[in-house]
PDB file of N, CA and C in Angstrom:
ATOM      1  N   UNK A   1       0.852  -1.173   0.000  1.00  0.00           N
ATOM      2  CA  UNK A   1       0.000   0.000   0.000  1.00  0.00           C
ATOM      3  C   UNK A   1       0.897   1.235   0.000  1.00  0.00           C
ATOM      4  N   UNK A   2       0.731   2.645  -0.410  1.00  0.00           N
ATOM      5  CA  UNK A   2       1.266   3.324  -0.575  1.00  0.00           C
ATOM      6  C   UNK A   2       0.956   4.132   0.635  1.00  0.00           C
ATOM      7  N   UNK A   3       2.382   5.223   0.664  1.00  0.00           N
ATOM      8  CA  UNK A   3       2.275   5.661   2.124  1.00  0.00           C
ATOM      9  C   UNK A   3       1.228   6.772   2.014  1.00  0.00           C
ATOM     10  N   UNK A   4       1.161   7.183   0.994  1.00  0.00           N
ATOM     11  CA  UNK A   4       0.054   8.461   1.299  1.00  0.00           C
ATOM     12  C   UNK A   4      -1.198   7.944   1.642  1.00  0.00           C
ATOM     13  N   UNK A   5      -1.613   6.674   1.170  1.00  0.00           N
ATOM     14  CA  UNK A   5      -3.105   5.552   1.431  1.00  0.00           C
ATOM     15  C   UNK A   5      -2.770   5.499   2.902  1.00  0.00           C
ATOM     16  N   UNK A   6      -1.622   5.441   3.155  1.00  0.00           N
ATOM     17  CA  UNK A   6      -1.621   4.316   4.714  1.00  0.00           C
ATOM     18  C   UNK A   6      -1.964   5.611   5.607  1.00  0.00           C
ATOM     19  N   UNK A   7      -1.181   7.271   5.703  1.00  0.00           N
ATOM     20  CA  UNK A   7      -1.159   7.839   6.268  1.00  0.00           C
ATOM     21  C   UNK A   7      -3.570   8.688   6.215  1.00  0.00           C
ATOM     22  N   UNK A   8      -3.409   7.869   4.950  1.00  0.00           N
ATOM     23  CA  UNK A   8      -5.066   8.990   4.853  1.00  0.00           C
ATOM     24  C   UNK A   8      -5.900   7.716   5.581  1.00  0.00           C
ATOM     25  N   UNK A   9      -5.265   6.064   5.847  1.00  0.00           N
ATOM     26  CA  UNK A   9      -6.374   5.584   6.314  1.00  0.00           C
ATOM     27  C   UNK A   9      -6.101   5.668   8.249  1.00  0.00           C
ATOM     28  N   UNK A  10      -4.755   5.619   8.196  1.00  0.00           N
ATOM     29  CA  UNK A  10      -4.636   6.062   9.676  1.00  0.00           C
ATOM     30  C   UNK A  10      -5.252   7.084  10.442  1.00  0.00           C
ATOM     31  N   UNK A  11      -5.545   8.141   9.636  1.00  0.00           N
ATOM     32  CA  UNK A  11      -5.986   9.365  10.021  1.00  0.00           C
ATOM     33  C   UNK A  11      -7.590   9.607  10.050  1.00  0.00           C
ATOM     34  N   UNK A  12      -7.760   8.689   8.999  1.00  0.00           N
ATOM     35  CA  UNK A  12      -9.417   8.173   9.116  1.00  0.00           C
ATOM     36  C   UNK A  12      -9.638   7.306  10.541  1.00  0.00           C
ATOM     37  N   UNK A  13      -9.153   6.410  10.555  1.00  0.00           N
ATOM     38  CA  UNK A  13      -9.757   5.137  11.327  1.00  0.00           C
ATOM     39  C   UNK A  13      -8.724   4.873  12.536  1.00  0.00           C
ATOM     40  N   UNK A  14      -7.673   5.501  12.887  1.00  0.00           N
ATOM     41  CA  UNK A  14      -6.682   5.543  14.475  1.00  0.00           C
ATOM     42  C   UNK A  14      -7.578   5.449  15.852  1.00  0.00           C
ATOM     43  N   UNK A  15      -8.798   5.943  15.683  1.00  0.00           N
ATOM     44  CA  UNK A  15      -9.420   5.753  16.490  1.00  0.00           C
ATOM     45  C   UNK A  15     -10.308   4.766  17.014  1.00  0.00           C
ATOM     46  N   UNK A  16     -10.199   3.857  15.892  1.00  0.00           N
ATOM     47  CA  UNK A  16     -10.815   2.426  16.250  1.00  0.00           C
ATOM     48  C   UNK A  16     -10.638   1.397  16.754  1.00  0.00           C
ATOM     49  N   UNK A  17      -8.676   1.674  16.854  1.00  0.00           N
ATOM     50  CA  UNK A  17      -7.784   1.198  17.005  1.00  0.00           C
ATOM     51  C   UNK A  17      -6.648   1.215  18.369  1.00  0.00           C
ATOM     52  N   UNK A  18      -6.825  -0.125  19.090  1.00  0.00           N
ATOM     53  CA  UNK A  18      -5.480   0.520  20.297  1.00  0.00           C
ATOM     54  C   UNK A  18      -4.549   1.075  19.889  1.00  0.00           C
ATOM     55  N   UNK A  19      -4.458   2.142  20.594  1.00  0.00           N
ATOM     56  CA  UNK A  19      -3.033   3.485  20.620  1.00  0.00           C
ATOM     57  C   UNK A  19      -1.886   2.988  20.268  1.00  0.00           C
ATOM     58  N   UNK A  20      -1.498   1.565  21.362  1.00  0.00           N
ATOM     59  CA  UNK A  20      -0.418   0.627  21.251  1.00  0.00           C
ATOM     60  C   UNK A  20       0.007  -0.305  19.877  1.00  0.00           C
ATOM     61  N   UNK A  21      -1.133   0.004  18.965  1.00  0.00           N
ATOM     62  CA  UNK A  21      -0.826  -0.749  17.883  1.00  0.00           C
ATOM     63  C   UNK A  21      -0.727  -0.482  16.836  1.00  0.00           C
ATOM     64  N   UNK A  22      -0.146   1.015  17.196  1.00  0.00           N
ATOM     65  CA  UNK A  22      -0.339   1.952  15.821  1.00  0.00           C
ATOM     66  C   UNK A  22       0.461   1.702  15.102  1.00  0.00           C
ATOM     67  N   UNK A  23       1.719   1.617  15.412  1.00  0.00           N
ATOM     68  CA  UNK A  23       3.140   1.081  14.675  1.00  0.00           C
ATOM     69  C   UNK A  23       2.828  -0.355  14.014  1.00  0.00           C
ATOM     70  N   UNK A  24       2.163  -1.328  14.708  1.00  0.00           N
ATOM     71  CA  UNK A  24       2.357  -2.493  13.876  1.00  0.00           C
ATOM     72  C   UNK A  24       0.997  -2.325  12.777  1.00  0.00           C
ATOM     73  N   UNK A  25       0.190  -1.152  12.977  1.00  0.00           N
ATOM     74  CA  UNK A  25      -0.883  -1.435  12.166  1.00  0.00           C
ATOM     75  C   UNK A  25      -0.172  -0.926  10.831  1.00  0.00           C
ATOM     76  N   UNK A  26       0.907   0.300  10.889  1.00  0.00           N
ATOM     77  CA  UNK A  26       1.377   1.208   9.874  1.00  0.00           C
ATOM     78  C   UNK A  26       2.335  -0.160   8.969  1.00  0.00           C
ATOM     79  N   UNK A  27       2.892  -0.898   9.802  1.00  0.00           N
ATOM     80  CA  UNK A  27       3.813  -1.900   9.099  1.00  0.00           C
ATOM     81  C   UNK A  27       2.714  -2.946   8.464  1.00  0.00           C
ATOM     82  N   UNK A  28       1.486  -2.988   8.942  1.00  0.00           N
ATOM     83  CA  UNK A  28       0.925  -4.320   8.179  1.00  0.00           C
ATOM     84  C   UNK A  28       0.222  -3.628   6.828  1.00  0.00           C
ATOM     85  N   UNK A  29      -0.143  -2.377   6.851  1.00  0.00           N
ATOM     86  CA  UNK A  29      -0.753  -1.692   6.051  1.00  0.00           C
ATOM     87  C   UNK A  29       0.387  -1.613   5.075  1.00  0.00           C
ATOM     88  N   UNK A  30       2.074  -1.011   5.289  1.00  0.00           N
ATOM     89  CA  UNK A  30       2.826  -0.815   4.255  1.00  0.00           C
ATOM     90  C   UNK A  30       3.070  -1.565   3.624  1.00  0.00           C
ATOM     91  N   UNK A  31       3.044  -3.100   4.165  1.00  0.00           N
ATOM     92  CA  UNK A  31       2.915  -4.765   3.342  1.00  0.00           C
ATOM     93  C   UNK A  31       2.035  -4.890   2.779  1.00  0.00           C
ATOM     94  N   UNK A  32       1.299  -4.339   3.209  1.00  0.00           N
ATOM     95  CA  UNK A  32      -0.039  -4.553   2.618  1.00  0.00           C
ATOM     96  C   UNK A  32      -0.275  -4.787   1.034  1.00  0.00           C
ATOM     97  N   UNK A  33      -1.192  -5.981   0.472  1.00  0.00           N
ATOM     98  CA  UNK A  33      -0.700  -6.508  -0.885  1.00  0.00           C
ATOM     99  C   UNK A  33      -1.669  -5.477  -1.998  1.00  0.00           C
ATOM    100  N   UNK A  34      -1.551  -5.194  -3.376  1.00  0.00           N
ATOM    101  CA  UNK A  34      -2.377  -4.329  -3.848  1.00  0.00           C
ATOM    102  C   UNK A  34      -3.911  -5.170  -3.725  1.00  0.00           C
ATOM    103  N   UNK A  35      -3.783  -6.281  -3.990  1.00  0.00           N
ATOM    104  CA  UNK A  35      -4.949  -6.914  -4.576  1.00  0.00           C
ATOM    105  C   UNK A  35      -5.809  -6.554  -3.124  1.00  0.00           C
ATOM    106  N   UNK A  36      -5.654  -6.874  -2.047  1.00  0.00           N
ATOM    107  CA  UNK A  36      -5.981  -6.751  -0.671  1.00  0.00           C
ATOM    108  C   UNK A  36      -6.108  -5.491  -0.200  1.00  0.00           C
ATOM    109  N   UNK A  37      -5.952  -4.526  -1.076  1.00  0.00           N
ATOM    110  CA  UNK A  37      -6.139  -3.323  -0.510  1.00  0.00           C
ATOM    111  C   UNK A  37      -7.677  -2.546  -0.585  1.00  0.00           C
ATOM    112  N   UNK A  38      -8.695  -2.795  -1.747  1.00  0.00           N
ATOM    113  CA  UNK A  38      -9.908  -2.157  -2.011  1.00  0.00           C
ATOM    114  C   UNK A  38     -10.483  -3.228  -0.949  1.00  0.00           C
ATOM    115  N   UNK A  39     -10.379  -4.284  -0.166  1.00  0.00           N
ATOM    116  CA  UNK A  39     -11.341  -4.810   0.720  1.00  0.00           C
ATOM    117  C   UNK A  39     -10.915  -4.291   2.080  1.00  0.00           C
ATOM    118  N   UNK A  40      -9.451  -3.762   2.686  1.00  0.00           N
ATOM    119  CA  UNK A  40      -9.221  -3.079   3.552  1.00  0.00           C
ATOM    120  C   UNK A  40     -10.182  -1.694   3.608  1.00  0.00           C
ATOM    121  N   UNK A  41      -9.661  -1.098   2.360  1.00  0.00           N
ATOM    122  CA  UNK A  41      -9.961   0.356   2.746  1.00  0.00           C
ATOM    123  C   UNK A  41     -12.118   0.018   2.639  1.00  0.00           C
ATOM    124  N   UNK A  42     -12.595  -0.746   1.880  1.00  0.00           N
ATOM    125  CA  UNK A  42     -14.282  -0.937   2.208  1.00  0.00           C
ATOM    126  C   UNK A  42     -14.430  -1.438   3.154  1.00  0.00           C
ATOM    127  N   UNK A  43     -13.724  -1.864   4.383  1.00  0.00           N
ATOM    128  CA  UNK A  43     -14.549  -2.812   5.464  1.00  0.00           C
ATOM    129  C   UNK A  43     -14.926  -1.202   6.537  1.00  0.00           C
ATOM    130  N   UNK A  44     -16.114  -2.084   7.364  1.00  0.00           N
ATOM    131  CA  UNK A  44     -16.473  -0.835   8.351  1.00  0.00           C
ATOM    132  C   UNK A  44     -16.326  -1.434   9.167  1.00  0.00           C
ATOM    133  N   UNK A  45     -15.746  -0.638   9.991  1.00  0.00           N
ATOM    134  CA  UNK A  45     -15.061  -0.908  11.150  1.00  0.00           C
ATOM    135  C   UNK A  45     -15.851  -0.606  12.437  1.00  0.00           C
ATOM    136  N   UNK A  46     -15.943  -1.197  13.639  1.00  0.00           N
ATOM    137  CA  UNK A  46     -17.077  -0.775  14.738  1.00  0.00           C
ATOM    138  C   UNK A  46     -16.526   0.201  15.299  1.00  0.00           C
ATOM    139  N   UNK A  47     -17.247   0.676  15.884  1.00  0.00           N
ATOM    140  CA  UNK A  47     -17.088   2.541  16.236  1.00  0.00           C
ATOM    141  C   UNK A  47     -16.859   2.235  18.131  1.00  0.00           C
ATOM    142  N   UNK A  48     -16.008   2.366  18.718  1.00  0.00           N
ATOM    143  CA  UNK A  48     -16.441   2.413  19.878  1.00  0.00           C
ATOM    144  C   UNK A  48     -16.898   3.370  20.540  1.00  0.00           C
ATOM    145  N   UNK A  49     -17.674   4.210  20.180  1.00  0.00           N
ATOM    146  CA  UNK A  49     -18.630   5.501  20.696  1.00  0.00           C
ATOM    147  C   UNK A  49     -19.771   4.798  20.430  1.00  0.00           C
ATOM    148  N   UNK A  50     -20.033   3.920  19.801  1.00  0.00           N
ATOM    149  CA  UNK A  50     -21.166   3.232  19.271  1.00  0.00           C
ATOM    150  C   UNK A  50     -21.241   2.041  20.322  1.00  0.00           C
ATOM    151  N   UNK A  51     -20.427   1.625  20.809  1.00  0.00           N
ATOM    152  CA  UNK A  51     -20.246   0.232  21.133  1.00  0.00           C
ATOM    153  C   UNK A  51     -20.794   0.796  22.951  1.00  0.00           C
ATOM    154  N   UNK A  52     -20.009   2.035  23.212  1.00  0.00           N
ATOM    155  CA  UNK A  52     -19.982   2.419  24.461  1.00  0.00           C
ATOM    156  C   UNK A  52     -21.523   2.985  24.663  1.00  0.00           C
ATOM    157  N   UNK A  53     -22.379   3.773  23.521  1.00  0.00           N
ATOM    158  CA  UNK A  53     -23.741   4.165  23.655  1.00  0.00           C
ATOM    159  C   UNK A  53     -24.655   3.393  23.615  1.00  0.00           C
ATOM    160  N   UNK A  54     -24.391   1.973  23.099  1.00  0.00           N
ATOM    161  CA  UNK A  54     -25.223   0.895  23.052  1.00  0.00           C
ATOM    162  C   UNK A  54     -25.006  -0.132  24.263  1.00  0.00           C
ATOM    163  N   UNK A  55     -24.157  -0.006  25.364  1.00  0.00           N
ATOM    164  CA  UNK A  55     -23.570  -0.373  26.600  1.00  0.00           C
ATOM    165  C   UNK A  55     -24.409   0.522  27.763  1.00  0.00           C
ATOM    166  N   UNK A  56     -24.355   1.825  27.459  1.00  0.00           N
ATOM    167  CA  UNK A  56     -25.126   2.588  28.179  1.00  0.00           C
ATOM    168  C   UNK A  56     -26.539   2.632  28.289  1.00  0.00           C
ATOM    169  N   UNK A  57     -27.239   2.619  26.850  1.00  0.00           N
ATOM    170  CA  UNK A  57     -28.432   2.446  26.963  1.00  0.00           C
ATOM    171  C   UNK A  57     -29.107   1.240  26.846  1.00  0.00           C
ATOM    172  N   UNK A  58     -28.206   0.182  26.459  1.00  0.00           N
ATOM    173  CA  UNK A  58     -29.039  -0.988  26.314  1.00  0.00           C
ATOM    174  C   UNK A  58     -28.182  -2.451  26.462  1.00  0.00           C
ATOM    175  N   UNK A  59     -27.829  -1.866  27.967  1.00  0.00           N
ATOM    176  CA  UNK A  59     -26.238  -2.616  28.387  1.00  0.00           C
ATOM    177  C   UNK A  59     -26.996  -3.964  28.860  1.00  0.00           C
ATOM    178  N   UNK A  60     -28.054  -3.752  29.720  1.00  0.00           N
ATOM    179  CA  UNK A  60     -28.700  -4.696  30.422  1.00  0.00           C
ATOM    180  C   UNK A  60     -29.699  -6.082  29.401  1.00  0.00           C
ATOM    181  N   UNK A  61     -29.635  -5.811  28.171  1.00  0.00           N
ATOM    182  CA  UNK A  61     -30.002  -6.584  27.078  1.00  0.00           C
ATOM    183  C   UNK A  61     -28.536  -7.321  26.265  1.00  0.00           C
ATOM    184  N   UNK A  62     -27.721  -6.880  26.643  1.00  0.00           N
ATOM    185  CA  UNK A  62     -26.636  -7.241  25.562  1.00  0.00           C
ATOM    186  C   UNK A  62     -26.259  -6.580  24.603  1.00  0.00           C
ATOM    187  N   UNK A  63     -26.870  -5.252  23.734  1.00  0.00           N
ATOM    188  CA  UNK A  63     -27.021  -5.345  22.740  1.00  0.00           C
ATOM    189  C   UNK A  63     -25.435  -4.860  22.023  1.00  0.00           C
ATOM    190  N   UNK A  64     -24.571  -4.385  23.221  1.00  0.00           N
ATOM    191  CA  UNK A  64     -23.184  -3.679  23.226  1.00  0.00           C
ATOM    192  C   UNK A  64     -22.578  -5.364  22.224  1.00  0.00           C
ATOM    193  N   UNK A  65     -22.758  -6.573  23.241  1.00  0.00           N
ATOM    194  CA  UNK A  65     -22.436  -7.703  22.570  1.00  0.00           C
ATOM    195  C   UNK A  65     -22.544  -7.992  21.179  1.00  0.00           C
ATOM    196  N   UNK A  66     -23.840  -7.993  20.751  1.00  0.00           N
ATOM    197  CA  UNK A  66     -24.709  -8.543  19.694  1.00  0.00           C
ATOM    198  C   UNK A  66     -23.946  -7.636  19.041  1.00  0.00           C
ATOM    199  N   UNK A  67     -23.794  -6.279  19.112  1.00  0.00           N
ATOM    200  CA  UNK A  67     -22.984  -5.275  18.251  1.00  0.00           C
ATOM    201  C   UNK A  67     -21.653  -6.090  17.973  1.00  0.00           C
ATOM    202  N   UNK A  68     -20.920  -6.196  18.438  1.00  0.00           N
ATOM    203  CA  UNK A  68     -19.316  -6.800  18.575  1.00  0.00           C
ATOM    204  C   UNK A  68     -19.084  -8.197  17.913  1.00  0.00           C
ATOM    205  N   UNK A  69     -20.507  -9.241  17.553  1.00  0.00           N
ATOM    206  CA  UNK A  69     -20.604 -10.106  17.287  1.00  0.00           C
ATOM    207  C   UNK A  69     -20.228 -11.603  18.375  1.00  0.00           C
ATOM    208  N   UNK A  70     -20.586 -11.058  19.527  1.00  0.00           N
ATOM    209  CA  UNK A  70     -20.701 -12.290  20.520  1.00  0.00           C
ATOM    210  C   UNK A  70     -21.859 -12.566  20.657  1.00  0.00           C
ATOM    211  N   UNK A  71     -22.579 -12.884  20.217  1.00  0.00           N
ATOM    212  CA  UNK A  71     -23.648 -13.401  20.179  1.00  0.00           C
ATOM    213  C   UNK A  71     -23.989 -14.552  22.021  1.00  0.00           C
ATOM    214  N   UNK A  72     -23.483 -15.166  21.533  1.00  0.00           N
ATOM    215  CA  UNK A  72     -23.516 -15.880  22.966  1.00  0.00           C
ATOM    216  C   UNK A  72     -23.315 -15.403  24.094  1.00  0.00           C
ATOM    217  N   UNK A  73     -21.965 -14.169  24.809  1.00  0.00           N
ATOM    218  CA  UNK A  73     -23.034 -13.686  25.344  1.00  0.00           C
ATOM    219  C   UNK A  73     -23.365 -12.832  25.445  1.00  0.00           C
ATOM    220  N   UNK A  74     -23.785 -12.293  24.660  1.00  0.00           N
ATOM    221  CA  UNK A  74     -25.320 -11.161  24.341  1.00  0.00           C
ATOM    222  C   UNK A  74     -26.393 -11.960  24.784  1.00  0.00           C
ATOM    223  N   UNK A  75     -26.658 -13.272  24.504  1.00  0.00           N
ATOM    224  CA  UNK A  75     -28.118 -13.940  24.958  1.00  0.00           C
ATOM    225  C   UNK A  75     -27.604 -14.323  26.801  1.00  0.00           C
ATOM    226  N   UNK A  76     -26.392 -14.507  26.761  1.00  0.00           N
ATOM    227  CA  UNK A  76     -26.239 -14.541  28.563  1.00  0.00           C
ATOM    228  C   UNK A  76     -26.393 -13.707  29.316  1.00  0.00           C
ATOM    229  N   UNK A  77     -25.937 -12.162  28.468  1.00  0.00           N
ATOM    230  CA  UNK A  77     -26.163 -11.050  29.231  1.00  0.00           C
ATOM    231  C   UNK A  77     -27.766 -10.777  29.024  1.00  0.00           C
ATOM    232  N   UNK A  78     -28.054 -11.224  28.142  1.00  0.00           N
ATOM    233  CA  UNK A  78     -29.615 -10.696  28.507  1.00  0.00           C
ATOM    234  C   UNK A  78     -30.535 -11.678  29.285  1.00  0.00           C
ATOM    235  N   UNK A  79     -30.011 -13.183  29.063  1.00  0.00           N
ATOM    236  CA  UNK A  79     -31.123 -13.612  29.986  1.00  0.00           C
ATOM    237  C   UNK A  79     -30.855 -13.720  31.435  1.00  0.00           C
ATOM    238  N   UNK A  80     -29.508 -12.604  32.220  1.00  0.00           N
ATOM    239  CA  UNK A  80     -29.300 -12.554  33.254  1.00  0.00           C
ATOM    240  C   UNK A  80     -29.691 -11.107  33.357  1.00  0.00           C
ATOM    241  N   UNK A  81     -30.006 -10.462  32.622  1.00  0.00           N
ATOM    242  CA  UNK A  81     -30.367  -8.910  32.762  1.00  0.00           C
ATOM    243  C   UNK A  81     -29.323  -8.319  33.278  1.00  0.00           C
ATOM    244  N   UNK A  82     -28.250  -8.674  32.495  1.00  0.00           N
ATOM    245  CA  UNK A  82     -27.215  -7.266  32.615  1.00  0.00           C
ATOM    246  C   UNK A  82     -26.089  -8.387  33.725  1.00  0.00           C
ATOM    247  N   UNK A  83     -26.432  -9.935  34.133  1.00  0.00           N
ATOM    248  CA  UNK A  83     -25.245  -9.818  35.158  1.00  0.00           C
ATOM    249  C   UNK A  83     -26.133  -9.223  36.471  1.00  0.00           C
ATOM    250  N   UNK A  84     -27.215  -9.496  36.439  1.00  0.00           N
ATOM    251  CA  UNK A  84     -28.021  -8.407  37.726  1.00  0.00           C
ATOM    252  C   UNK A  84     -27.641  -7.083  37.903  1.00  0.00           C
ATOM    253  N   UNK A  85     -26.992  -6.547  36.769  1.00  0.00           N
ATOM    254  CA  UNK A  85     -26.395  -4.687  36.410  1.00  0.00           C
ATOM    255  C   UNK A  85     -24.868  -5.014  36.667  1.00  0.00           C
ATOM    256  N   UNK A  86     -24.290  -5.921  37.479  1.00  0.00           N
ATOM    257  CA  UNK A  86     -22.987  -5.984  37.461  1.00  0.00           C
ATOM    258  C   UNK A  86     -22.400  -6.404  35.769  1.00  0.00           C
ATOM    259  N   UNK A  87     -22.602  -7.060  35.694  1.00  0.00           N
ATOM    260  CA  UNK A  87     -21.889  -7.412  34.516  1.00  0.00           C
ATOM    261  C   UNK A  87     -21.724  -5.886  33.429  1.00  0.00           C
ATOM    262  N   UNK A  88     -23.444  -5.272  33.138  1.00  0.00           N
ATOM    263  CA  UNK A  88     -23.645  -4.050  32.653  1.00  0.00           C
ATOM    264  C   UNK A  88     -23.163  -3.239  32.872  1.00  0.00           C
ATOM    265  N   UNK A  89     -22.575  -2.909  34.401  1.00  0.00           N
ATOM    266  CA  UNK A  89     -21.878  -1.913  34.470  1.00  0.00           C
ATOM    267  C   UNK A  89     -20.254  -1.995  34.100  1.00  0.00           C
ATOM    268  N   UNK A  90     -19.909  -3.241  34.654  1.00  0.00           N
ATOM    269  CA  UNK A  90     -18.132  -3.136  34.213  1.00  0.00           C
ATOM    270  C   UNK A  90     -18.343  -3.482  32.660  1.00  0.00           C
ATOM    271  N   UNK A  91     -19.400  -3.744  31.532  1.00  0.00           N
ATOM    272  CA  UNK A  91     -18.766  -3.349  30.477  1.00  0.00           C
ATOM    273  C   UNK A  91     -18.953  -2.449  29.652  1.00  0.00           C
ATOM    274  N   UNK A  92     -19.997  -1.304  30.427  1.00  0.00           N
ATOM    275  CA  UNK A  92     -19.497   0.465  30.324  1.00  0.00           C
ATOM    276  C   UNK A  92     -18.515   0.324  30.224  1.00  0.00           C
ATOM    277  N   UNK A  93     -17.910   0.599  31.169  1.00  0.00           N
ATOM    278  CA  UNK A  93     -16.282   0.945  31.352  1.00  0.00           C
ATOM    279  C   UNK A  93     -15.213   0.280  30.120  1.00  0.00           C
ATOM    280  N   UNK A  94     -15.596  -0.925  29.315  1.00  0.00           N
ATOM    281  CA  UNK A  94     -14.796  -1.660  28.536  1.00  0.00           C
ATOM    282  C   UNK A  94     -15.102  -1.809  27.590  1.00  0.00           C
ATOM    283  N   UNK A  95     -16.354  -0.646  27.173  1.00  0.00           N
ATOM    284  CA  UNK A  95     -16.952  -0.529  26.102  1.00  0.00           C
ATOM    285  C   UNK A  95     -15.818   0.007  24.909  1.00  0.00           C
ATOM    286  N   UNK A  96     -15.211   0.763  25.412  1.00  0.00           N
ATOM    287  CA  UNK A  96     -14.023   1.826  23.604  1.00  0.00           C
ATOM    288  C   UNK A  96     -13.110   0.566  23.730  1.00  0.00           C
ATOM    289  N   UNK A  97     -12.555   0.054  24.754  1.00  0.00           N
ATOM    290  CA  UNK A  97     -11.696  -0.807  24.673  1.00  0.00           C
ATOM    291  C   UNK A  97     -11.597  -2.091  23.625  1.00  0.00           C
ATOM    292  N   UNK A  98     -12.894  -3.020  24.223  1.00  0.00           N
ATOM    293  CA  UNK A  98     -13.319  -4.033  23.502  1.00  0.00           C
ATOM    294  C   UNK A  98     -13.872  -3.681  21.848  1.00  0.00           C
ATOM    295  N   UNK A  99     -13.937  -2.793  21.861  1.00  0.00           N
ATOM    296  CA  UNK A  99     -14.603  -2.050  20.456  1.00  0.00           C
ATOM    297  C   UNK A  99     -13.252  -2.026  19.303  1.00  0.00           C
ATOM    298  N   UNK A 100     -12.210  -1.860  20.266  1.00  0.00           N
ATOM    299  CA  UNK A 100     -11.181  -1.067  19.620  1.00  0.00           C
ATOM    300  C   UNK A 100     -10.049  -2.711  19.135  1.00  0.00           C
ATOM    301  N   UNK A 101     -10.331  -3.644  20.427  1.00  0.00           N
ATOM    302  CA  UNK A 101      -9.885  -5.026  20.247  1.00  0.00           C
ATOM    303  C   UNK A 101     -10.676  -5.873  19.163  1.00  0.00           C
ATOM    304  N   UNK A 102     -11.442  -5.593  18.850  1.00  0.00           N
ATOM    305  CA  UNK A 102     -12.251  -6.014  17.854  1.00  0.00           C
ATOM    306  C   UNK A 102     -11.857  -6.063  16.689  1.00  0.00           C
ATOM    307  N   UNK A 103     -11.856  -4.491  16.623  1.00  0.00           N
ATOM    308  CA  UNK A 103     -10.876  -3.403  15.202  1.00  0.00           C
ATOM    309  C   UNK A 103      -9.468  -4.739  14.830  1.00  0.00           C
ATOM    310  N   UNK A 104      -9.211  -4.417  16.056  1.00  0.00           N
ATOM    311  CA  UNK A 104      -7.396  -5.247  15.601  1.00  0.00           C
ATOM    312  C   UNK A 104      -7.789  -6.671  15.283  1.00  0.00           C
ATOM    313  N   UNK A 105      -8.648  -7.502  15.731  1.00  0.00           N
ATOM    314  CA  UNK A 105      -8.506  -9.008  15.722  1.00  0.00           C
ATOM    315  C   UNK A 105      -9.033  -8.784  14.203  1.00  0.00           C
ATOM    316  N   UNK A 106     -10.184  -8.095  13.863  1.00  0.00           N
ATOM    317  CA  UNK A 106     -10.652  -8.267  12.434  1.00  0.00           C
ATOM    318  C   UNK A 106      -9.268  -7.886  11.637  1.00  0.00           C
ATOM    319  N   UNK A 107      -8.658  -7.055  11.363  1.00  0.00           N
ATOM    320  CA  UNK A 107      -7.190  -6.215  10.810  1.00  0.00           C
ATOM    321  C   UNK A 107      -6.550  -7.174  11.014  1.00  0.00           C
ATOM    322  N   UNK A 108      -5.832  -7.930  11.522  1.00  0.00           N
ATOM    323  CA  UNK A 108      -5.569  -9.057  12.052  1.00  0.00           C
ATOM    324  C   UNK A 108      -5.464 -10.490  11.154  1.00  0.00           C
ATOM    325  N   UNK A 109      -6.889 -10.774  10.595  1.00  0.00           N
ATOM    326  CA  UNK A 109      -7.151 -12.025  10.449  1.00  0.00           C
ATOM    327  C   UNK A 109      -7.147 -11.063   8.535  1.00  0.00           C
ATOM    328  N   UNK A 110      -7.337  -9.659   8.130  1.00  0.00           N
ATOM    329  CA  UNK A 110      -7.035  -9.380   6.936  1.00  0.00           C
ATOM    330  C   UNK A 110      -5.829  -9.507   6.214  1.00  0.00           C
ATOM    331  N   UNK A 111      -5.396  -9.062   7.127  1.00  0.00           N
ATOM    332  CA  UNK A 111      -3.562  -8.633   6.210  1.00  0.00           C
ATOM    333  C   UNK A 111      -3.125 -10.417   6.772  1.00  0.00           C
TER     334      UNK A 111
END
């Protein structure tokens, strides 16, 4: 991939992404093969402002899960209602995080 691509998608999407993995994301992107590049730059990536507002308002259903694609437990967190709010509340807090671990495992399994 070319560096001016790598630097316009970093600058797009750094935020989806752990802080800590910025360097290896810039090296997998500069490897990055041409053919493999129009399915990088089209994938959408989960938002963790999204992940964290859907934690907040509809933490006690799962739906932060179901977003992220855990399905399983999204149906645990909901048929415990949230963890009895415990569970709901510590994953407020791990909502940008897990959002952002997501980002990398998908990036990850691309390049």
């Amino acid at each position: 991939m070319e560096k001016e691509k790598v630097n316009q998608f970093l600058m797009n999407n750094a935020a989806n992404f752990p802080p800590e993995a910025t360097i290896m994301l810039r090296q997998k992107l500069e490897s990055l093969p041409e053919s493999a590049e129009m399915s990088l730059l089209s994938t959408e990536w989960k938002s963790p402002m999204t992940t964290f507002l859907l934690a907040f308002l509809l933490g006690g259903f799962g739906a932060d899960r179901f977003y992220l694609g855990e399905t399983g437990l999204g149906v645990a967190k909901l048929l415990t209602c949230g963890g009895v709010g415990i569970w709901a509340l510590v994953d407020l807090f791990t909502a940008f995080g897990r959002a952002k671990k997501f980002n990398w495992n998908k990036m990850q399994l691309m390049c």
